[in-house]
N, C-alpha and C. Protein backbone atom coordinates (compact mmCIF):
# COMPACT_ATOMS: atom_id res chain seq x y z
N UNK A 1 28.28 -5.80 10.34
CA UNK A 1 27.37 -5.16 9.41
C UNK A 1 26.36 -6.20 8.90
N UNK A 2 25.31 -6.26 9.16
CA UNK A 2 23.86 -6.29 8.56
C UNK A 2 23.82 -6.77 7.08
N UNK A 3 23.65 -8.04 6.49
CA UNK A 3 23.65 -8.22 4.96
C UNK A 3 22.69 -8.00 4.25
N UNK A 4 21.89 -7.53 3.54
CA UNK A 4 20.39 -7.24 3.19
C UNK A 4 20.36 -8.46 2.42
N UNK A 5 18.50 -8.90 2.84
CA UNK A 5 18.50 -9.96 2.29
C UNK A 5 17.84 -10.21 0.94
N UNK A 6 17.79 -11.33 0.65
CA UNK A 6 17.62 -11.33 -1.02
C UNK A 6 16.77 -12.05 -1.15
N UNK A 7 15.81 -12.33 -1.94
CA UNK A 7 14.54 -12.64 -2.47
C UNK A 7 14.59 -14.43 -3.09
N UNK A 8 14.24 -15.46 -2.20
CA UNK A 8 14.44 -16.45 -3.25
C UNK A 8 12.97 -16.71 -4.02
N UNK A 9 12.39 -16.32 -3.18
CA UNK A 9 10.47 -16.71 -4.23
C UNK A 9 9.84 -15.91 -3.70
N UNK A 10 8.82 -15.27 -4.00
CA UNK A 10 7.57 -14.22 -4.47
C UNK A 10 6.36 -15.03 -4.24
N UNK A 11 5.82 -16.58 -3.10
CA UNK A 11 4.87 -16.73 -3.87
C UNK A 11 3.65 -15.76 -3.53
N UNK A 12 2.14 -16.25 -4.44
CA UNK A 12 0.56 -15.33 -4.45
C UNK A 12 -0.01 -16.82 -4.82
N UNK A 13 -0.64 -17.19 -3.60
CA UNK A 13 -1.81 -17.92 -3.57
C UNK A 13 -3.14 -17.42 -4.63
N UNK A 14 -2.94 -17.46 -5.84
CA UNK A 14 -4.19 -17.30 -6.50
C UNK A 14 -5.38 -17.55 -6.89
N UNK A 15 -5.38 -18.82 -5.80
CA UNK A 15 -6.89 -19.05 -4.75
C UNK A 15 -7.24 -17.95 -3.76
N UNK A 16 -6.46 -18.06 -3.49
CA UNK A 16 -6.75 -17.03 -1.82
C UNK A 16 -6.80 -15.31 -2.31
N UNK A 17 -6.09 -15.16 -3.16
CA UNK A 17 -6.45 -13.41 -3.68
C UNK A 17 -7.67 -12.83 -4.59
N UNK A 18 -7.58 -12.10 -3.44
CA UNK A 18 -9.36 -11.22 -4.18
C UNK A 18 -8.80 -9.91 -4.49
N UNK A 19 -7.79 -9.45 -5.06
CA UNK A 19 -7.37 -8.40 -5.72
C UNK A 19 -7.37 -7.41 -4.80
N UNK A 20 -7.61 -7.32 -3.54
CA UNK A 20 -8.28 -6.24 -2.76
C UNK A 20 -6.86 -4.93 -3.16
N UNK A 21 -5.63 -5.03 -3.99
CA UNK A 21 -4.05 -4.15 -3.86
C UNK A 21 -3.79 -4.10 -2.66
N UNK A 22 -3.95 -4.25 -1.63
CA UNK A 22 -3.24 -3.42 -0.56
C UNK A 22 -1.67 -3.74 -0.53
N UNK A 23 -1.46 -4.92 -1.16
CA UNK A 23 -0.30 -5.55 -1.32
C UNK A 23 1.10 -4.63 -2.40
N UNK A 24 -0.20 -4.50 -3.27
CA UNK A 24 0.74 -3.58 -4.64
C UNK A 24 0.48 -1.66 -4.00
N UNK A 25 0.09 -1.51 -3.16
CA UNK A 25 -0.28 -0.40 -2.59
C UNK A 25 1.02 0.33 -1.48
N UNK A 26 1.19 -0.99 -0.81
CA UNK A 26 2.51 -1.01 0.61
C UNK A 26 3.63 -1.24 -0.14
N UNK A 27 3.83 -2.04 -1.37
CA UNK A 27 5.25 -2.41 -1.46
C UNK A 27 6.07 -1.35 -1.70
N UNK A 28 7.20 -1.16 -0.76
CA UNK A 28 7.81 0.32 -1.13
C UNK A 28 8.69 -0.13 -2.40
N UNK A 29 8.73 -0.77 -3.67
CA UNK A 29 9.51 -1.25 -4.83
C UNK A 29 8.84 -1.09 -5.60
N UNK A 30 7.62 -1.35 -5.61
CA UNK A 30 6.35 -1.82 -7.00
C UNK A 30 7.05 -3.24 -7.30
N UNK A 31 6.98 -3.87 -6.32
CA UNK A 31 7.11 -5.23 -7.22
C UNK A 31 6.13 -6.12 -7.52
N UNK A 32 5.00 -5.30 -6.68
CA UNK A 32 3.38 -6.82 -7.20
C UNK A 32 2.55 -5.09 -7.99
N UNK A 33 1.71 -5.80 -9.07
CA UNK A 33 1.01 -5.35 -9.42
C UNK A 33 -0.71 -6.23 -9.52
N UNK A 34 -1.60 -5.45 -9.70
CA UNK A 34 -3.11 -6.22 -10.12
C UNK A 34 -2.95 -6.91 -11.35
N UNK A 35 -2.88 -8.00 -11.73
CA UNK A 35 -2.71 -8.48 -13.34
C UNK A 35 -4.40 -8.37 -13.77
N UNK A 36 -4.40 -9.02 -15.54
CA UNK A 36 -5.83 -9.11 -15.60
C UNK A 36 -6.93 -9.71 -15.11
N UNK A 37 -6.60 -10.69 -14.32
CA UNK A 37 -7.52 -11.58 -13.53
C UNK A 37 -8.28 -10.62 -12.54
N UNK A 38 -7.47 -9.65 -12.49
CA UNK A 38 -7.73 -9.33 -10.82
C UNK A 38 -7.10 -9.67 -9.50
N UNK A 39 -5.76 -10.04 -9.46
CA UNK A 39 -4.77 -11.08 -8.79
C UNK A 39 -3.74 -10.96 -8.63
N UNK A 40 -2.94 -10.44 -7.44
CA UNK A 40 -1.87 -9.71 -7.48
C UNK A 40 -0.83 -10.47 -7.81
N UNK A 41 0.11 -9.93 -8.86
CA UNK A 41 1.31 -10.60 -9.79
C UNK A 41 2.16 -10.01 -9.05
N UNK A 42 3.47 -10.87 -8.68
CA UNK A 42 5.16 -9.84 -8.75
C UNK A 42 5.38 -10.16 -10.42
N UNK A 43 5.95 -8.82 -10.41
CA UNK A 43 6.01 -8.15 -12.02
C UNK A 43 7.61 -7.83 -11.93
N UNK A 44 8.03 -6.93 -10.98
CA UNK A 44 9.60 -7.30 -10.59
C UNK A 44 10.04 -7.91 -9.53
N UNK A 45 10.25 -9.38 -9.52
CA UNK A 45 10.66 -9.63 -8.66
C UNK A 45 11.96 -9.37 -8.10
N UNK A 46 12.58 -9.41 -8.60
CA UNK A 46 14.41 -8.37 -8.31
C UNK A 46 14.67 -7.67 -7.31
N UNK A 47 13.47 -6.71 -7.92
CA UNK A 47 13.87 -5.55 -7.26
C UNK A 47 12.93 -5.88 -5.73
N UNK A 48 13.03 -6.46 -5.71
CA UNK A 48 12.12 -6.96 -3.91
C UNK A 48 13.12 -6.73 -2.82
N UNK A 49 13.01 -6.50 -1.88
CA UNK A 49 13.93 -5.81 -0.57
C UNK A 49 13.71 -6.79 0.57
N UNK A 50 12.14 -7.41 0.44
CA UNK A 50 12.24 -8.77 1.15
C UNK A 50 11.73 -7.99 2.70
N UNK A 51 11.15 -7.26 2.63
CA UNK A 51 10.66 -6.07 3.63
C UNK A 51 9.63 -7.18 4.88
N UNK A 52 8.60 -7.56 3.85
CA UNK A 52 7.68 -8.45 3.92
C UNK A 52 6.48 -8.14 4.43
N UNK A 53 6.12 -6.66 3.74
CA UNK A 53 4.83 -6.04 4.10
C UNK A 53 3.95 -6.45 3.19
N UNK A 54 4.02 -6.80 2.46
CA UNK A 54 3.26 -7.98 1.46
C UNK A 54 2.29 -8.52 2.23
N UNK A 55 3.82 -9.60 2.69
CA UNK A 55 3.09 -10.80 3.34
C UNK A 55 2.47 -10.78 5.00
N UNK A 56 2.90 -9.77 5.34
CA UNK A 56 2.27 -9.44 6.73
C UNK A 56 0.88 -8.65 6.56
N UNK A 57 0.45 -8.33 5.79
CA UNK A 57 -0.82 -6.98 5.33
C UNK A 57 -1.45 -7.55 4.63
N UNK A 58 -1.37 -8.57 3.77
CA UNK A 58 -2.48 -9.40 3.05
C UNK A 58 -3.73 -9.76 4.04
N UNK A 59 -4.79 -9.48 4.02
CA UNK A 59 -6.13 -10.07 4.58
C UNK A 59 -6.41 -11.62 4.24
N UNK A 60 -5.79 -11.63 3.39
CA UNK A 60 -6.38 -13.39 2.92
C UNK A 60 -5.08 -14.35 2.87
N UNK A 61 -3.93 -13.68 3.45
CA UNK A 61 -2.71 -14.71 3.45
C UNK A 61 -2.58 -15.27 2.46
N UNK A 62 -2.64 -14.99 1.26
CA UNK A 62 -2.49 -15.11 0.02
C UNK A 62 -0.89 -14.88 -0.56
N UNK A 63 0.12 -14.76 0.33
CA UNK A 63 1.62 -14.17 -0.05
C UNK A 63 2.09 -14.78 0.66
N UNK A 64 3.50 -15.40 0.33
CA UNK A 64 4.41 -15.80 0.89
C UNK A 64 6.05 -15.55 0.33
N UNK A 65 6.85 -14.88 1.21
CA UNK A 65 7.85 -14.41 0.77
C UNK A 65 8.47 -15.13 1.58
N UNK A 66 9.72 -15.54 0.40
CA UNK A 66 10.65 -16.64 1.23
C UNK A 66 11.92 -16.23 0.49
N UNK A 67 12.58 -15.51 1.95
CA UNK A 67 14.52 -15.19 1.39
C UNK A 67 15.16 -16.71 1.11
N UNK A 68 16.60 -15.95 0.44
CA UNK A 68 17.32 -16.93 0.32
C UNK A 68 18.30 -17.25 1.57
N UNK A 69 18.46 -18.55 1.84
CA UNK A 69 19.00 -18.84 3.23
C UNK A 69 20.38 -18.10 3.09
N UNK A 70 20.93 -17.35 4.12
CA UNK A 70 22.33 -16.94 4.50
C UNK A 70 22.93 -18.40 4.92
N UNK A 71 24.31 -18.66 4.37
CA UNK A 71 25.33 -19.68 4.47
C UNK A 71 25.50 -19.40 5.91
N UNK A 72 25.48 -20.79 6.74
CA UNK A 72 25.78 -20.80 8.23
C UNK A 72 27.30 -19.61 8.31
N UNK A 73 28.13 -20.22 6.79
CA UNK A 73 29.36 -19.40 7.41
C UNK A 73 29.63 -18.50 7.89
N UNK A 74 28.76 -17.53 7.05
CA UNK A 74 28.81 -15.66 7.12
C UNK A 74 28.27 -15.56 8.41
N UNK A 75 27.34 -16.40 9.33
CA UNK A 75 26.31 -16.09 10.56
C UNK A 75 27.48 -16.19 11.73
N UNK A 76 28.35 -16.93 11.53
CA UNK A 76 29.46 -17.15 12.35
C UNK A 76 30.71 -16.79 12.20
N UNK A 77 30.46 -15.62 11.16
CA UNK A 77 31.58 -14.77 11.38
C UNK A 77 33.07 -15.80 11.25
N UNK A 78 33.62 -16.53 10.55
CA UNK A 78 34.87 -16.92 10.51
C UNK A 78 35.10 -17.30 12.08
N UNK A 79 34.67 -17.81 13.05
CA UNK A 79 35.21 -18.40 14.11
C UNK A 79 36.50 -18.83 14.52
């Protein structure tokens, strides 16, 4: 069975974002929103699923989602 993975950082290049949402638009969670700048914020990060349509659909590569590493152990199953 498949472990779902878990969220260690959310980052948003806030150089590189021009607010365009498409980011807060795809996330099936709502976890980025437009803040006041104009600049997409994760607002819940938690609740992130780690999907990574974020970071694949950004135009300006402005996102970077980075899980938390799975322990070699669990990958090898108790050997």
């Amino acid at each position: 069975m498949k472990k779902q993975k878990k969220l260690k950082e959310l980052r948003v290049n806030r150089n590189w974002c021009k607010g365009c949402g498409i980011c807060v638009y795809f996330c099936p969670k709502d976890v980025l929103e437009i803040d006041k700048d104009d600049k997409s914020s994760p607002v819940r990060p938690n609740d992130c699923i780690v999907c990574g349509f974020c970071e694949r659909l950004c135009p300006d590569l402005a996102i970077t989602v980075i899980p938390e590493e799975q322990e070699e152990e669990e990958e090898q199953e108790a050997s």
